[in-house]
C-alpha atoms as a PDB file:
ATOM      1  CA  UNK A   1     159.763 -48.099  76.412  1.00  0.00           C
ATOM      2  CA  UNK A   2     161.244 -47.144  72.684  1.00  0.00           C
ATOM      3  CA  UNK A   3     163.348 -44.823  74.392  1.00  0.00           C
ATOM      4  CA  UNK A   4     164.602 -47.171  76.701  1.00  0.00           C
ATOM      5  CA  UNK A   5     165.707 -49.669  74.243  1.00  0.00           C
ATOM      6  CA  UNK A   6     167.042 -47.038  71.792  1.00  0.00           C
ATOM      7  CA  UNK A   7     169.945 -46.213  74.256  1.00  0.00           C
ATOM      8  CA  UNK A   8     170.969 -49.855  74.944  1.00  0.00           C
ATOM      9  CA  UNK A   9     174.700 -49.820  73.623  1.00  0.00           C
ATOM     10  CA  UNK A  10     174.908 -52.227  70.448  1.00  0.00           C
ATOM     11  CA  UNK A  11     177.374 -54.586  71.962  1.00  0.00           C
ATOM     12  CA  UNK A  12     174.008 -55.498  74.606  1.00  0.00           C
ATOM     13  CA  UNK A  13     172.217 -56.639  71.991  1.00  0.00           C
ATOM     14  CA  UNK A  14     174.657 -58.608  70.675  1.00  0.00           C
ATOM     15  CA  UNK A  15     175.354 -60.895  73.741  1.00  0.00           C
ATOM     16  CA  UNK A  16     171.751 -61.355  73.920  1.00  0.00           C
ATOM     17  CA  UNK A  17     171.997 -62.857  70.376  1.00  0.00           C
ATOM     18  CA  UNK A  18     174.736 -65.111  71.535  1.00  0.00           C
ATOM     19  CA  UNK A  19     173.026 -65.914  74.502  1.00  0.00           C
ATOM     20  CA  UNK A  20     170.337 -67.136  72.379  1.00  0.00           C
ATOM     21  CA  UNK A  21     172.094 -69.273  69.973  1.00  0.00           C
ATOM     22  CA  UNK A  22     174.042 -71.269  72.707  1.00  0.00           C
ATOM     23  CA  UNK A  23     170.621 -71.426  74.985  1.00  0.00           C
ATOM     24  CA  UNK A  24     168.642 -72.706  71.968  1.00  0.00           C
ATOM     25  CA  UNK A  25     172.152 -75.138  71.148  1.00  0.00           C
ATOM     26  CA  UNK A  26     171.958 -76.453  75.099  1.00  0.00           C
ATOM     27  CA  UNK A  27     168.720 -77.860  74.426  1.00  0.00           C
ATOM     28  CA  UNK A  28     169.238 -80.431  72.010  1.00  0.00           C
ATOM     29  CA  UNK A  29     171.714 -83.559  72.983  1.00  0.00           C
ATOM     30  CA  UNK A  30     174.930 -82.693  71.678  1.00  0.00           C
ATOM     31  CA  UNK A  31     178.887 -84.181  72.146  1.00  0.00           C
ATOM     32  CA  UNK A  32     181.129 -80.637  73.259  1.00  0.00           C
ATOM     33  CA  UNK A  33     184.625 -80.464  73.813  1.00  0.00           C
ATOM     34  CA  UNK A  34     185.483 -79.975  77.618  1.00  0.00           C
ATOM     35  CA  UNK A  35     186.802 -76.510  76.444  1.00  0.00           C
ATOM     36  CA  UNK A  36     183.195 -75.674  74.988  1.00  0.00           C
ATOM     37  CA  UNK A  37     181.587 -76.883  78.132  1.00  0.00           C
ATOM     38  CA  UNK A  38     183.178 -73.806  80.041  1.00  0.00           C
ATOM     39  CA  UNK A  39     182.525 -70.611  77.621  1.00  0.00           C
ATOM     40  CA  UNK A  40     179.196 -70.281  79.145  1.00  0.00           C
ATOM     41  CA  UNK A  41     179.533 -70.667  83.113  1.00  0.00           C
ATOM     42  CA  UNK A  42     182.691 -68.325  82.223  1.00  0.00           C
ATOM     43  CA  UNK A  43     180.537 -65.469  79.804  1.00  0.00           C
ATOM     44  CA  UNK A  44     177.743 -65.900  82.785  1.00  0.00           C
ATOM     45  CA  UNK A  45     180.122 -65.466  85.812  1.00  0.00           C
ATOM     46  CA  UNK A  46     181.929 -62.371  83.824  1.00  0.00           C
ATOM     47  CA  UNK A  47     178.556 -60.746  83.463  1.00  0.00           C
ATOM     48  CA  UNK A  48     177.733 -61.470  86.592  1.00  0.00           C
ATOM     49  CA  UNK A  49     180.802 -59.734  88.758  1.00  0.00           C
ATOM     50  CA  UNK A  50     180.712 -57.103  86.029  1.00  0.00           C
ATOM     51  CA  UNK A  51     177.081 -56.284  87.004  1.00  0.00           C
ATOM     52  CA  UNK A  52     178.146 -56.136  90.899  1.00  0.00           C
ATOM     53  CA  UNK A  53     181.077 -54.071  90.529  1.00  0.00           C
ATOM     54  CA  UNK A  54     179.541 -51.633  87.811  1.00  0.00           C
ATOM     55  CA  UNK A  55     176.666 -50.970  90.033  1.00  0.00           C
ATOM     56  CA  UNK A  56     177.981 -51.594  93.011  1.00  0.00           C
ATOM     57  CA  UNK A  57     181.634 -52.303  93.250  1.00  0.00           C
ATOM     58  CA  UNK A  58     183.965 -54.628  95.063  1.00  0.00           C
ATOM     59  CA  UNK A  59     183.662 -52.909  98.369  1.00  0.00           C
ATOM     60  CA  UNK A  60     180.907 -53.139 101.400  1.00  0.00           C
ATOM     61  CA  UNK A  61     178.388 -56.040 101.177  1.00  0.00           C
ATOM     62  CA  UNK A  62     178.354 -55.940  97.608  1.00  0.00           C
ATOM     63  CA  UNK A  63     180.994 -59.119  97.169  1.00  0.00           C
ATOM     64  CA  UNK A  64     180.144 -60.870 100.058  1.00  0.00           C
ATOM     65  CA  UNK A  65     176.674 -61.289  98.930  1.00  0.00           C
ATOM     66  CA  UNK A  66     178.012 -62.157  95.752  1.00  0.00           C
ATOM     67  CA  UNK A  67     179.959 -65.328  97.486  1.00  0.00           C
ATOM     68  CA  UNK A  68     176.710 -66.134  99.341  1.00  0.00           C
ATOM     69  CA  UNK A  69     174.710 -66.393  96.700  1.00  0.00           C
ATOM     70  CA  UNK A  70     177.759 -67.961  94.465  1.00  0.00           C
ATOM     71  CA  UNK A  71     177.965 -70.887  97.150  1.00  0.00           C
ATOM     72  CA  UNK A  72     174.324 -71.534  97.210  1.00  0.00           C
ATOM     73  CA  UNK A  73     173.733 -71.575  93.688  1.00  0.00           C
ATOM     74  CA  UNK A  74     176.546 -74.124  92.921  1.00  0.00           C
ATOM     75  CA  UNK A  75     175.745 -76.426  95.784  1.00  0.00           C
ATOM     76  CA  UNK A  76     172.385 -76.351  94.623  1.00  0.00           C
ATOM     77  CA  UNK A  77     173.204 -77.274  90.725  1.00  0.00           C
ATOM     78  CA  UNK A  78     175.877 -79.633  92.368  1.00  0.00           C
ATOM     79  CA  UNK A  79     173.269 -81.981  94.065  1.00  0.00           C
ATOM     80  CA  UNK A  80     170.897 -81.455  91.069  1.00  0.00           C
ATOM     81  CA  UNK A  81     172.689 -82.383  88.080  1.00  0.00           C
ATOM     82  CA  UNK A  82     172.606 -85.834  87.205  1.00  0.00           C
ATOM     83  CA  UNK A  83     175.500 -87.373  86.462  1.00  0.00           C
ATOM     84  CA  UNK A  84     173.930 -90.134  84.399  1.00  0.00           C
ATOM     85  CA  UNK A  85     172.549 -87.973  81.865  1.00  0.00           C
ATOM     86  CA  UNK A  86     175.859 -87.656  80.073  1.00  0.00           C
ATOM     87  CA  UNK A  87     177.883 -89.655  78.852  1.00  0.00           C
ATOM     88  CA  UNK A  88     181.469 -88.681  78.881  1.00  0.00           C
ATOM     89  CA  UNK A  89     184.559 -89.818  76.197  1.00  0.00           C
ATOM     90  CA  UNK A  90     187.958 -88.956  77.537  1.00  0.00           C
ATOM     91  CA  UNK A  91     189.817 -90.691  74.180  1.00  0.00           C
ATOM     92  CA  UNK A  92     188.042 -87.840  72.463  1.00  0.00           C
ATOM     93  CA  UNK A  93     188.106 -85.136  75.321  1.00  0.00           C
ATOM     94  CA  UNK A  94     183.991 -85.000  74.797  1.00  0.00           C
ATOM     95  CA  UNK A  95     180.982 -85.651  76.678  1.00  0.00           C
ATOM     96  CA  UNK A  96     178.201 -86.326  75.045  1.00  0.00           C
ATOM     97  CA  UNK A  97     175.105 -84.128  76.755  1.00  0.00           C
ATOM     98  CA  UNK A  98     171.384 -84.356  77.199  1.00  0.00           C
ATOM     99  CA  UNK A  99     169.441 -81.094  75.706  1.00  0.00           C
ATOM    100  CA  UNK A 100     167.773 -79.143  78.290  1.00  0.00           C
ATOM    101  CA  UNK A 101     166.141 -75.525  78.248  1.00  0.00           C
ATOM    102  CA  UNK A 102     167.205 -74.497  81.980  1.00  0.00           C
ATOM    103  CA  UNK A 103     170.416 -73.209  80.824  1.00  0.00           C
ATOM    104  CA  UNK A 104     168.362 -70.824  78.455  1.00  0.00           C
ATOM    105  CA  UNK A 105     166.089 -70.404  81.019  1.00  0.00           C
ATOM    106  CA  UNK A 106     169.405 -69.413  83.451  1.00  0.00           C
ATOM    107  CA  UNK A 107     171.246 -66.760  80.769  1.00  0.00           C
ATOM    108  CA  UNK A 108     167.588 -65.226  80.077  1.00  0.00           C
ATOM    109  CA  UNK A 109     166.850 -64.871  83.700  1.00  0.00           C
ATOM    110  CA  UNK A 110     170.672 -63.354  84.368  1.00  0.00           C
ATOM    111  CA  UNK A 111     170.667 -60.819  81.200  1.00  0.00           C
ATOM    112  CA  UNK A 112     166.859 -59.550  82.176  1.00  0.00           C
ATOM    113  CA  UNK A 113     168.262 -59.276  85.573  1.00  0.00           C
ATOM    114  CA  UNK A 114     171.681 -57.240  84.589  1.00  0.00           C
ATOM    115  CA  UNK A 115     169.103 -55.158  82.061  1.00  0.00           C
ATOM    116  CA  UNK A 116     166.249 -54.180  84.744  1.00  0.00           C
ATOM    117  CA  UNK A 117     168.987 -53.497  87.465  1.00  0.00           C
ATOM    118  CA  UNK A 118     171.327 -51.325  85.038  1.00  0.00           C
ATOM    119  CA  UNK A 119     167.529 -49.338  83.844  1.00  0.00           C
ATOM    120  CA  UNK A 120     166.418 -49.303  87.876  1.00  0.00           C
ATOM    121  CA  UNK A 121     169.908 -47.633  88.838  1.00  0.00           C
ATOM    122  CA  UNK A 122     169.619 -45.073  85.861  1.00  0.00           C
ATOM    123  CA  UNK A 123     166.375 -44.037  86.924  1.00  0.00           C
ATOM    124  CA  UNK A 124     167.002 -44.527  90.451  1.00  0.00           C
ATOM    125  CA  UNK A 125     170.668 -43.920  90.826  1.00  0.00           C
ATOM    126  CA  UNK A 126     170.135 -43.757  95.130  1.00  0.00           C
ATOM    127  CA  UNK A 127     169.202 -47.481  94.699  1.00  0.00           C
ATOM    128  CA  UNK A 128     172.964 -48.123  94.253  1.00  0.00           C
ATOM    129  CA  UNK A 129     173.527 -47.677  98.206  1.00  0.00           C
ATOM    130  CA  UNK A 130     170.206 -49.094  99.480  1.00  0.00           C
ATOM    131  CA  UNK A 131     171.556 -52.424 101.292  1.00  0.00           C
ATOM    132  CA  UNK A 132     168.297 -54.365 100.675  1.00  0.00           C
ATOM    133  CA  UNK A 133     168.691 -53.749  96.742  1.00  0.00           C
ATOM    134  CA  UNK A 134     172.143 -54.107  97.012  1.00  0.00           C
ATOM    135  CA  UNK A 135     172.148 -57.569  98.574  1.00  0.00           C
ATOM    136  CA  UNK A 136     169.109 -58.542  96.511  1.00  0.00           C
ATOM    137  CA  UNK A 137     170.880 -57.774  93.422  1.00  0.00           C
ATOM    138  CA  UNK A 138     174.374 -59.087  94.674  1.00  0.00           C
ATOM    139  CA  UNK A 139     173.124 -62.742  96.160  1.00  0.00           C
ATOM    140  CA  UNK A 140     171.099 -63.331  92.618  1.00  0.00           C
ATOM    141  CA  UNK A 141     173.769 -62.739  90.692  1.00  0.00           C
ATOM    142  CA  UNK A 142     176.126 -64.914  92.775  1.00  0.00           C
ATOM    143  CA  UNK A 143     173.483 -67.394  92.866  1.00  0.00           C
ATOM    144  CA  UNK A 144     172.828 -67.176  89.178  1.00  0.00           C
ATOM    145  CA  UNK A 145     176.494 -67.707  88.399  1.00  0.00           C
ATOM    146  CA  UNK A 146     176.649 -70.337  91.234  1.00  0.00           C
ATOM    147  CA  UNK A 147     174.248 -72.906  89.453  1.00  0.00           C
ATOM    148  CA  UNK A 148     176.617 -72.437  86.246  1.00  0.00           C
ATOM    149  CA  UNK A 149     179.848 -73.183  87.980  1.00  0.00           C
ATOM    150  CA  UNK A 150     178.786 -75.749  89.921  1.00  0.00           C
ATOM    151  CA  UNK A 151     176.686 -77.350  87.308  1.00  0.00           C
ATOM    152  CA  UNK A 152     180.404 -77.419  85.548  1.00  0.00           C
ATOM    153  CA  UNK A 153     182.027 -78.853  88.294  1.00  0.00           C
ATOM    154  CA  UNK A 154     179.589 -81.314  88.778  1.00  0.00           C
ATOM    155  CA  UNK A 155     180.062 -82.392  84.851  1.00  0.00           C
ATOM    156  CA  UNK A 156     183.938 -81.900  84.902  1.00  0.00           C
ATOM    157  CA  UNK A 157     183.790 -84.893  87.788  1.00  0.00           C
ATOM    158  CA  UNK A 158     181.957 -87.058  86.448  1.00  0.00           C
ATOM    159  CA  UNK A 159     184.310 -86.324  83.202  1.00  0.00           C
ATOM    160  CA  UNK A 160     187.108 -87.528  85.601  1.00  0.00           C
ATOM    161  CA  UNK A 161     185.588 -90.014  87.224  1.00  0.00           C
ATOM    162  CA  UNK A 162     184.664 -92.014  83.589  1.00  0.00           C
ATOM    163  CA  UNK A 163     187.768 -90.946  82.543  1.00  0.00           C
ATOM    164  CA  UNK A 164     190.094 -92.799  85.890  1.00  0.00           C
ATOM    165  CA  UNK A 165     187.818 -95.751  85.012  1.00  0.00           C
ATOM    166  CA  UNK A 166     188.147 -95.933  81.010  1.00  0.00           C
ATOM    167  CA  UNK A 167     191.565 -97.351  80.925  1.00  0.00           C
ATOM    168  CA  UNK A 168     195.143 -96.713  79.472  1.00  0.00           C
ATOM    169  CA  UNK A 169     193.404 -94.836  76.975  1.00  0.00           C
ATOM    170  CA  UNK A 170     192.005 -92.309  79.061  1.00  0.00           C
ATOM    171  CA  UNK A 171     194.685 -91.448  80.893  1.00  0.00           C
ATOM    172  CA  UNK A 172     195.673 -88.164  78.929  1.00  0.00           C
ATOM    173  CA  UNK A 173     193.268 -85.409  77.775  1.00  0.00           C
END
Protein backbone atom coordinates (compact mmCIF):
# COMPACT_ATOMS: atom_id res chain seq x y z
CA UNK A 1 0.00 0.00 0.00
CA UNK A 2 3.12 2.56 0.82
CA UNK A 3 4.30 1.77 -2.45
CA UNK A 4 1.26 2.50 -4.07
CA UNK A 5 0.82 5.88 -2.70
CA UNK A 6 4.53 6.77 -3.02
CA UNK A 7 4.18 6.84 -6.90
CA UNK A 8 1.00 8.99 -7.00
CA UNK A 9 2.31 12.13 -9.02
CA UNK A 10 2.23 15.29 -6.59
CA UNK A 11 -0.20 17.24 -8.64
CA UNK A 12 -2.93 14.05 -7.42
CA UNK A 13 -2.59 14.94 -4.19
CA UNK A 14 -3.08 18.28 -4.66
CA UNK A 15 -6.59 18.18 -6.32
CA UNK A 16 -7.57 15.98 -3.60
CA UNK A 17 -6.70 18.91 -1.24
CA UNK A 18 -8.80 21.19 -3.31
CA UNK A 19 -11.40 18.83 -3.56
CA UNK A 20 -11.54 18.91 0.08
CA UNK A 21 -11.62 22.50 0.82
CA UNK A 22 -14.53 23.25 -1.68
CA UNK A 23 -16.45 19.83 -0.42
CA UNK A 24 -16.02 20.90 3.23
CA UNK A 25 -17.02 24.89 1.80
CA UNK A 26 -20.38 23.22 -0.01
CA UNK A 27 -21.58 22.22 3.23
CA UNK A 28 -22.19 25.24 5.03
CA UNK A 29 -24.92 27.90 3.52
CA UNK A 30 -23.02 30.27 1.63
CA UNK A 31 -23.94 33.34 -1.17
CA UNK A 32 -21.41 32.34 -4.55
CA UNK A 33 -21.10 34.21 -7.55
CA UNK A 34 -22.77 32.37 -10.60
CA UNK A 35 -19.12 32.11 -11.91
CA UNK A 36 -18.12 30.16 -8.59
CA UNK A 37 -21.13 27.97 -8.90
CA UNK A 38 -19.52 26.35 -12.13
CA UNK A 39 -15.65 25.64 -11.14
CA UNK A 40 -16.72 22.46 -9.65
CA UNK A 41 -19.27 20.64 -12.14
CA UNK A 42 -16.43 21.99 -14.67
CA UNK A 43 -13.04 20.48 -12.46
CA UNK A 44 -15.49 17.22 -12.01
CA UNK A 45 -16.55 16.83 -15.72
CA UNK A 46 -12.66 17.53 -16.80
CA UNK A 47 -11.62 14.71 -14.54
CA UNK A 48 -14.12 12.79 -15.57
CA UNK A 49 -13.54 12.67 -19.66
CA UNK A 50 -9.86 12.79 -18.75
CA UNK A 51 -10.27 9.47 -16.85
CA UNK A 52 -12.24 7.90 -20.00
CA UNK A 53 -9.96 8.94 -22.59
CA UNK A 54 -6.64 8.22 -20.54
CA UNK A 55 -7.79 4.77 -19.90
CA UNK A 56 -9.82 4.27 -22.47
CA UNK A 57 -10.02 6.86 -25.14
CA UNK A 58 -12.61 8.55 -27.28
CA UNK A 59 -13.17 5.61 -29.52
CA UNK A 60 -15.49 2.24 -29.19
CA UNK A 61 -18.05 2.23 -26.32
CA UNK A 62 -15.92 4.16 -24.20
CA UNK A 63 -17.86 7.75 -24.98
CA UNK A 64 -21.05 6.48 -25.55
CA UNK A 65 -21.22 5.08 -22.15
CA UNK A 66 -19.91 8.18 -21.01
CA UNK A 67 -23.19 10.10 -22.57
CA UNK A 68 -25.36 7.36 -21.00
CA UNK A 69 -24.33 7.69 -17.86
CA UNK A 70 -23.88 11.72 -18.35
CA UNK A 71 -27.75 11.85 -19.24
CA UNK A 72 -28.82 9.79 -16.36
CA UNK A 73 -26.90 11.41 -13.81
CA UNK A 74 -28.12 14.97 -14.71
CA UNK A 75 -31.74 14.03 -15.14
CA UNK A 76 -31.48 12.47 -11.95
CA UNK A 77 -29.86 15.66 -9.98
CA UNK A 78 -32.34 17.68 -12.26
CA UNK A 79 -35.57 16.25 -10.63
CA UNK A 80 -33.75 16.13 -7.23
CA UNK A 81 -32.53 19.44 -6.52
CA UNK A 82 -34.82 21.66 -4.92
CA UNK A 83 -35.22 24.74 -6.20
CA UNK A 84 -36.48 26.30 -2.98
CA UNK A 85 -33.47 25.72 -1.08
CA UNK A 86 -31.72 28.71 -2.59
CA UNK A 87 -32.35 31.74 -2.79
CA UNK A 88 -31.08 33.54 -5.78
CA UNK A 89 -30.01 37.64 -6.17
CA UNK A 90 -29.62 38.64 -9.76
CA UNK A 91 -28.82 42.62 -8.65
CA UNK A 92 -25.78 40.97 -7.14
CA UNK A 93 -25.24 38.02 -9.68
CA UNK A 94 -25.41 35.58 -6.33
CA UNK A 95 -27.44 32.91 -5.00
CA UNK A 96 -27.43 32.37 -1.75
CA UNK A 97 -27.08 28.27 -1.09
CA UNK A 98 -28.03 25.73 1.50
CA UNK A 99 -24.82 23.63 2.88
CA UNK A 100 -24.97 20.10 2.02
CA UNK A 101 -22.26 17.20 2.20
CA UNK A 102 -23.43 15.27 -1.11
CA UNK A 103 -21.28 17.33 -3.21
CA UNK A 104 -18.28 16.11 -0.97
CA UNK A 105 -19.74 12.98 -0.91
CA UNK A 106 -19.87 13.25 -5.13
CA UNK A 107 -15.93 14.59 -5.70
CA UNK A 108 -14.81 11.82 -3.00
CA UNK A 109 -16.72 9.12 -4.70
CA UNK A 110 -15.34 10.44 -8.40
CA UNK A 111 -11.48 10.91 -7.27
CA UNK A 112 -11.55 7.24 -5.37
CA UNK A 113 -13.09 6.10 -8.52
CA UNK A 114 -10.40 7.82 -11.09
CA UNK A 115 -7.63 6.50 -8.27
CA UNK A 116 -8.79 2.64 -8.02
CA UNK A 117 -9.42 2.54 -11.88
CA UNK A 118 -5.95 4.30 -12.83
CA UNK A 119 -4.19 1.49 -9.86
CA UNK A 120 -6.64 -1.51 -11.44
CA UNK A 121 -5.36 -0.65 -15.11
CA UNK A 122 -1.62 -0.48 -13.88
CA UNK A 123 -1.85 -3.71 -12.39
CA UNK A 124 -4.19 -5.04 -14.81
CA UNK A 125 -3.41 -3.19 -17.96
CA UNK A 126 -5.83 -6.04 -20.16
CA UNK A 127 -8.71 -4.48 -18.11
CA UNK A 128 -8.44 -1.47 -20.47
CA UNK A 129 -10.28 -3.55 -23.37
CA UNK A 130 -12.62 -5.69 -21.22
CA UNK A 131 -16.16 -4.12 -22.33
CA UNK A 132 -17.82 -4.89 -18.95
CA UNK A 133 -15.01 -2.74 -17.09
CA UNK A 134 -14.97 -0.47 -19.74
CA UNK A 135 -18.66 0.43 -19.65
CA UNK A 136 -18.68 0.13 -15.86
CA UNK A 137 -16.03 2.61 -15.58
CA UNK A 138 -17.32 4.85 -18.55
CA UNK A 139 -21.30 5.08 -17.42
CA UNK A 140 -20.01 6.07 -13.63
CA UNK A 141 -18.06 8.57 -14.66
CA UNK A 142 -20.68 10.05 -17.02
CA UNK A 143 -23.10 9.56 -14.37
CA UNK A 144 -20.89 11.10 -11.75
CA UNK A 145 -20.36 14.18 -13.88
CA UNK A 146 -24.09 14.04 -14.90
CA UNK A 147 -25.47 14.81 -11.29
CA UNK A 148 -22.91 17.91 -11.30
CA UNK A 149 -24.06 19.41 -14.53
CA UNK A 150 -27.39 18.95 -14.13
CA UNK A 151 -27.47 19.88 -10.54
CA UNK A 152 -25.99 23.31 -12.25
CA UNK A 153 -28.50 23.56 -14.68
CA UNK A 154 -31.10 22.97 -12.42
CA UNK A 155 -29.64 26.04 -10.12
CA UNK A 156 -28.73 28.27 -13.20
CA UNK A 157 -32.83 28.09 -13.92
CA UNK A 158 -34.06 28.77 -11.12
CA UNK A 159 -31.27 31.74 -11.17
CA UNK A 160 -33.23 32.82 -14.33
CA UNK A 161 -36.38 32.21 -13.43
CA UNK A 162 -36.02 34.68 -9.99
CA UNK A 163 -34.13 36.73 -12.01
CA UNK A 164 -37.22 37.31 -15.19
CA UNK A 165 -39.41 37.84 -12.09
CA UNK A 166 -37.21 40.40 -9.91
CA UNK A 167 -37.82 43.39 -12.00
CA UNK A 168 -35.97 46.20 -14.01
CA UNK A 169 -33.27 45.51 -11.77
CA UNK A 170 -32.63 42.13 -12.71
CA UNK A 171 -32.61 42.39 -16.06
CA UNK A 172 -28.70 42.45 -16.60
CA UNK A 173 -26.15 40.12 -14.92
Amino acid sequence: MQQLFSHTPLYVWAILAFLVYRGVLASRAREVTLRKLCIIPLVMLALSLSGVHGSFGFDGVAPFAWAAGALAGGLLAWSLTDARKLTACPERGTLRLAGSWLPLTLMMSIFCMKYAVAVSLAIHPAYAHATGFVLFVCVAYGCFSGIFLGGLLRTLSAYRTAQMTSGPQGAAV
